[in-house]
Protein backbone atom coordinates (compact mmCIF):
# COMPACT_ATOMS: atom_id res chain seq x y z
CA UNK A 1 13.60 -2.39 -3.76
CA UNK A 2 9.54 -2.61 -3.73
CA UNK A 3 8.32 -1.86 -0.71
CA UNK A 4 5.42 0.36 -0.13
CA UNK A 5 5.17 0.61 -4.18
CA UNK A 6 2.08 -1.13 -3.45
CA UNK A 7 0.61 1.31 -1.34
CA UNK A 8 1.91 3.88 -3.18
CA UNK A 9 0.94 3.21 -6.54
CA UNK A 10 -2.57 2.45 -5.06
CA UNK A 11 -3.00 5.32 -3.58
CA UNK A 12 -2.49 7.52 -6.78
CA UNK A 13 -4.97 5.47 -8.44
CA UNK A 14 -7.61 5.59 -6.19
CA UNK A 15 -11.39 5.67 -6.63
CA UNK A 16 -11.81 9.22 -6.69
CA UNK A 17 -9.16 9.27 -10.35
CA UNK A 18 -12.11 8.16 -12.17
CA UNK A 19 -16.10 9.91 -11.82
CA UNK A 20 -18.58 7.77 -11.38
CA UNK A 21 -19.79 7.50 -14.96
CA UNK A 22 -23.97 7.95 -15.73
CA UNK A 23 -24.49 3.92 -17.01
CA UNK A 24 -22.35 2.17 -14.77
CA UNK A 25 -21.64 -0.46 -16.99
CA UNK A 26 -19.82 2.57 -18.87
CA UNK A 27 -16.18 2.10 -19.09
CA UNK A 28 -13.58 5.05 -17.65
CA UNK A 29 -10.14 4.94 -17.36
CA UNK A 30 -7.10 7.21 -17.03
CA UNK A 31 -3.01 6.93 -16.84
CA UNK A 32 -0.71 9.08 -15.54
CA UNK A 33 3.30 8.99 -13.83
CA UNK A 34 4.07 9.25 -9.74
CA UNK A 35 7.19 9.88 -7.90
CA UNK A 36 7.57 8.15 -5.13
CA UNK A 37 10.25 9.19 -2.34
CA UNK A 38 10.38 6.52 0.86
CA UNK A 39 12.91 5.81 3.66
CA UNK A 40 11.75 2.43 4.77
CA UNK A 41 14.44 1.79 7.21
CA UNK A 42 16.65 -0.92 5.85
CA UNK A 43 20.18 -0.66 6.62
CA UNK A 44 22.50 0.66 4.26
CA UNK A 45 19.43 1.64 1.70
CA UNK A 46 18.52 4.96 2.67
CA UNK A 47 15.99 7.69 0.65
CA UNK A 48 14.77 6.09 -2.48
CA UNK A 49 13.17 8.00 -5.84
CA UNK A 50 11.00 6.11 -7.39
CA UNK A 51 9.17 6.73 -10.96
CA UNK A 52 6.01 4.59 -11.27
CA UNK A 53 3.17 4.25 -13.76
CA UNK A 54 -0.38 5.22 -12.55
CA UNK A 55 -3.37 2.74 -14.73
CA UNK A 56 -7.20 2.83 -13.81
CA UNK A 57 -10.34 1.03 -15.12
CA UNK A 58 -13.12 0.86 -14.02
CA UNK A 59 -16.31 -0.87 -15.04
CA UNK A 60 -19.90 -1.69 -13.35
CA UNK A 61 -18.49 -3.58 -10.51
CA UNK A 62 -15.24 -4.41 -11.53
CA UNK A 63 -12.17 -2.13 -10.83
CA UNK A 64 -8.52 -2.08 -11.86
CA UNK A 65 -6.22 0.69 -9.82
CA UNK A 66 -2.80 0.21 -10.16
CA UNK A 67 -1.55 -3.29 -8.60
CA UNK A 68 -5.30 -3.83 -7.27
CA UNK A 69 -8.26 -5.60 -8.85
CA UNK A 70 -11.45 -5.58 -6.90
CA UNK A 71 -15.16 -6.65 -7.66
CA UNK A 72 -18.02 -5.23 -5.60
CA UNK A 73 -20.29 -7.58 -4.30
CA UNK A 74 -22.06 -5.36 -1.94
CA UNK A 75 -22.85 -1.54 -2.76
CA UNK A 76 -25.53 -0.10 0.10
CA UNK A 77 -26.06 4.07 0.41
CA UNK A 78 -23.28 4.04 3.08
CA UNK A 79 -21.29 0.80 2.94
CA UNK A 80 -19.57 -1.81 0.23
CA UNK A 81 -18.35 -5.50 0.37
CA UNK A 82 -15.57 -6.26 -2.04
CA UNK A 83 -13.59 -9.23 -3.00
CA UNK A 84 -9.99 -7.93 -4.11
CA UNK A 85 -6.67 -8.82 -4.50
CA UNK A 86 -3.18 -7.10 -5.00
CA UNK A 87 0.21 -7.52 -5.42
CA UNK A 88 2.69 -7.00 -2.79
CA UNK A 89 5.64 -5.40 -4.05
CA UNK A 90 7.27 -5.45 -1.17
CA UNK A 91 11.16 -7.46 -0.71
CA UNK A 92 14.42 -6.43 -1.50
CA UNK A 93 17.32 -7.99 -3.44
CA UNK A 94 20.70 -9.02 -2.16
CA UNK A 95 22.75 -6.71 -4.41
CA UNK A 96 20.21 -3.35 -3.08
CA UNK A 97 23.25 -2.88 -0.29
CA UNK A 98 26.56 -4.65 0.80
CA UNK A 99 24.72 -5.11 4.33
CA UNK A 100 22.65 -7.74 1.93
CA UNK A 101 25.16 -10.00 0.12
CA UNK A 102 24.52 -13.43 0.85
CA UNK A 103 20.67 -12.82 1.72
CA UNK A 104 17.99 -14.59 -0.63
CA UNK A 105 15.85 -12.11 -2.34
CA UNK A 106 12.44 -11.56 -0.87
CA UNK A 107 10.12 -11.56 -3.73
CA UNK A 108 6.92 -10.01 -4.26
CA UNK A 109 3.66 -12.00 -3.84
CA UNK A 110 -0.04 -11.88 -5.08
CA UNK A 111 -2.25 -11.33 -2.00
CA UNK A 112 -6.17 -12.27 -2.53
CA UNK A 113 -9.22 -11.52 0.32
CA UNK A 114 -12.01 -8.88 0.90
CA UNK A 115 -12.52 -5.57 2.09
CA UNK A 116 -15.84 -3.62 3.87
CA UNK A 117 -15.77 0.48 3.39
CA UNK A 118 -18.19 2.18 6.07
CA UNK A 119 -18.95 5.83 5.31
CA UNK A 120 -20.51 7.71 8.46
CA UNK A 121 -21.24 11.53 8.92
CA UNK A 122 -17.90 11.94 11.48
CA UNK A 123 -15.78 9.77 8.98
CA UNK A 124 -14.96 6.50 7.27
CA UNK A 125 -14.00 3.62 8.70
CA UNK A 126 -12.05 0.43 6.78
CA UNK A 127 -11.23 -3.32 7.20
CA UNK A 128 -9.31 -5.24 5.34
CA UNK A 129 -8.21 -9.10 5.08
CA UNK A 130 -5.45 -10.12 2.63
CA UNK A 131 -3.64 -13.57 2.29
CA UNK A 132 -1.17 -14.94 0.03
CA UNK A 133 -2.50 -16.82 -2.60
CA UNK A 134 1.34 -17.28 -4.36
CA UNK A 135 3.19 -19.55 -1.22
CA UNK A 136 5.85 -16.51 -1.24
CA UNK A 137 5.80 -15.44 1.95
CA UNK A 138 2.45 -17.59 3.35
CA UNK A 139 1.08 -15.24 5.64
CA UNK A 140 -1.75 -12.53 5.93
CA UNK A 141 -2.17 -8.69 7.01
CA UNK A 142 -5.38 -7.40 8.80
CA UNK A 143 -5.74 -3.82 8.51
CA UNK A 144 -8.36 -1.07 9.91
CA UNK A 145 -8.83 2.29 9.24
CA UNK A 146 -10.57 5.76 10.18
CA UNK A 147 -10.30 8.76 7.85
CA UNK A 148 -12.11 12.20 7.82
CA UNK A 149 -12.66 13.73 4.48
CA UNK A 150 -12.25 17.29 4.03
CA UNK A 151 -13.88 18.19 0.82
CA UNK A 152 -13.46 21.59 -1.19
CA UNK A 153 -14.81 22.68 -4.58
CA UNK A 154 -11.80 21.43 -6.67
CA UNK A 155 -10.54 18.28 -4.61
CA UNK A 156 -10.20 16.60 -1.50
CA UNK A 157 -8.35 16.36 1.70
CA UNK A 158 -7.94 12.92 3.81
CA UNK A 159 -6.22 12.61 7.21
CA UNK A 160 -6.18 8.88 8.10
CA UNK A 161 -4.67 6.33 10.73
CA UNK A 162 -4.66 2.76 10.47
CA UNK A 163 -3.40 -0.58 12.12
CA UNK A 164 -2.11 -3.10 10.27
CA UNK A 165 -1.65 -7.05 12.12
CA UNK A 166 0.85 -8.79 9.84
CA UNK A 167 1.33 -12.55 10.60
CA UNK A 168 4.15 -14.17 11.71
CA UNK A 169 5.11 -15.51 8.45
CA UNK A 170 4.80 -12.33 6.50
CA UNK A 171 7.15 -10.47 9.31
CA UNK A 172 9.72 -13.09 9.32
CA UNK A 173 9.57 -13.44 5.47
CA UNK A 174 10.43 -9.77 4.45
CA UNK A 175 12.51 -9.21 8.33
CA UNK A 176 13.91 -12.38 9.33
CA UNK A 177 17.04 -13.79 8.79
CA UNK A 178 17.83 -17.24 8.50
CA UNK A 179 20.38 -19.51 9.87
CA UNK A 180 22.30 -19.89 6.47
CA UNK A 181 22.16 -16.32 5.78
CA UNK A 182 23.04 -15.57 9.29
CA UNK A 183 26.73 -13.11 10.31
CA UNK A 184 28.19 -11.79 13.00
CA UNK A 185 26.78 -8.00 12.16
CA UNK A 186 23.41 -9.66 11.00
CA UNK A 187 22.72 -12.56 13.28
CA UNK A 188 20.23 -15.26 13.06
CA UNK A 189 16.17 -13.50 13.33
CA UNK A 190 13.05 -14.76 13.45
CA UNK A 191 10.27 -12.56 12.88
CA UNK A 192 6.57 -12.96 14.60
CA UNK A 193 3.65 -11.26 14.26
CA UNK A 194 3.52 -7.79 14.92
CA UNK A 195 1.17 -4.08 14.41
CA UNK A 196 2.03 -1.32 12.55
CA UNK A 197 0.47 2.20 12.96
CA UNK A 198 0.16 4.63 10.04
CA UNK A 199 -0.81 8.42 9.97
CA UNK A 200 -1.21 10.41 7.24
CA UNK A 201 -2.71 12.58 4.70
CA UNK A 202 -3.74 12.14 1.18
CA UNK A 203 -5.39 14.64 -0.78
CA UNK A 204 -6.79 14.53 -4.56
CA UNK A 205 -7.14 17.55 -6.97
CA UNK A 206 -9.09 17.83 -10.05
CA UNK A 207 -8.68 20.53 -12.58
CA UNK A 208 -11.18 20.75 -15.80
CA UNK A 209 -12.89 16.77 -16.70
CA UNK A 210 -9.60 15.34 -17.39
CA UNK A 211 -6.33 16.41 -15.19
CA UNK A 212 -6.41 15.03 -11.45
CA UNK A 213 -2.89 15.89 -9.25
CA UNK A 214 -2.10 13.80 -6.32
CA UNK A 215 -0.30 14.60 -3.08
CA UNK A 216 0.15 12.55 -0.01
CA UNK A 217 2.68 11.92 2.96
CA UNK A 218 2.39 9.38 5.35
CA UNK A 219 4.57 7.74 8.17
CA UNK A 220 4.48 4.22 9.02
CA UNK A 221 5.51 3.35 12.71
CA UNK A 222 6.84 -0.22 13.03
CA UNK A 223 5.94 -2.97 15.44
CA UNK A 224 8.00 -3.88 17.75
CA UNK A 225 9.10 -7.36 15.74
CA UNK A 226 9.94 -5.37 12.83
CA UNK A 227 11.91 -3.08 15.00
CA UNK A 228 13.95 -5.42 16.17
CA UNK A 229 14.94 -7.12 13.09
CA UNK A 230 18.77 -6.74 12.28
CA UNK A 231 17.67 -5.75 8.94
CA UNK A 232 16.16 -2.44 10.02
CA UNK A 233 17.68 0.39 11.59
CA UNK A 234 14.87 2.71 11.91
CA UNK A 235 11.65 3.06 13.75
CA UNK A 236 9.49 3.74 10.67
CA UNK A 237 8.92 4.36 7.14
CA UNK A 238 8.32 8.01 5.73
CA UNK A 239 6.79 8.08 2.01
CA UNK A 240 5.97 11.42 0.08
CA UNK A 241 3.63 10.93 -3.00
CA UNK A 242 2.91 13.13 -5.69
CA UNK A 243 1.43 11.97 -8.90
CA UNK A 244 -0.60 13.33 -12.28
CA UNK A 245 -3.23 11.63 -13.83
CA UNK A 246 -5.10 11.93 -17.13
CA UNK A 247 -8.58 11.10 -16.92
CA UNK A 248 -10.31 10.01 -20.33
């Protein structure tokens, strides 16, 4: 399964992997390896352990972190406009659990949109508006988020909350179940639109020009549509992060 790999994978390679560089036009980059451990509630799945690349480039405007590829079009002392896109590796095959046989597989999707980062002196706020571009599951997500940086002399510290509105068609694409897929233990579901809350905390440490270590846990609380999916037998999703990267 995929889910969250998105996220995750994101995470690790987030702006603060590579320094600003003198010329922006310069180009920096750095790869490393994450593990991933997640419990994202589907029945029968349980704990996964995940191994996953870490890749970042970035240059003048244009960035590449992990799954994500985003061009600035606005940079102002305290905010920035950004077109972006990403993949969502979220979905799950029929053969991941028993509980699944005679499901379709939920496939990942390319999502396209924008995003505005607001830095203020009590924290920093997000919004973010991603559709899919790929007709795979034909929805959107709407997400907003607050975070207060702790900084220290060798890395950072970020506890964060967000909301995330996913549309109907995303919720009932990854959580429903239809008619011809439909048993007695996993009856017939539509999914609608619904909210989810995370909290967390990610943190980023540097040691020397080159070696950055990455640690983060968060916990996803469900909506009350993905809650009540037959698929799902939890309330939320936990996910532990730690990653290395090498920064050239």
């Amino acid at each position: 399964m995929f889910k969250s790999l998105l996220v995750s994978t994101l995470a690790l390679t987030s702006t603060a992997v590579l320094a600003e560089p003198q010329n922006n036009d310069e180009l920096s980059w750095g790869i490393g390896l994450a593990v991933i451990s997640q419990d994202q509630g589907y029945i029968d799945i349980g704990n996964e352990t995940t191994f996953v690349p870490a890749l970042a480039i970035k240059k003048g405007n244009f960035s590449l972190l992990g799954p994500r590829v985003s061009y600035k079009l606005v940079e102002a002392e305290n905010y920035e406009v950004a077109l972006s896109g990403h993949l969502r590796l979220d979905g799950y095959e029929a053969d991941d659990a028993d509980f699944f046989k005679g499901m379709e597989d939920r496939d990942m999707s390319f999502d396209l949109g924008f995003e505005v980062e607001y830095d203020t002196d009590f924290g920093e706020f997000g919004f973010e508006f991603m559709h899919d571009v790929t007709s795979t599951h034909e929805g959107y997500e709407a997400s907003i988020s607050y975070g207060i940086p702790v900084r220290y002399e060798d890395g950072r510290v970020v506890p964060y909350i967000s909301a995330n509105f996913s549309s109907e068609d995303l919720v009932d694409y990854y959580y429903g179940v239809k008619a011809n897929e439909a048993l007695a233990n996993r009856p017939f579901y539509e999914g609608e639109s619904t909210t989810n809350i995370e909290v967390g905390v990610s943190s980023d440490w540097f040691f020397g020009k080159h070696h950055m270590v990455k640690a983060d846990i968060s916990y996803t609380s469900y909506g009350s549509d993905i809650k009540d999916s037959p698929l799902i037998d939890k309330s939320g999703s936990l996910q532990i992060i730690l990653g290395y990267v090498y920064v050239f």
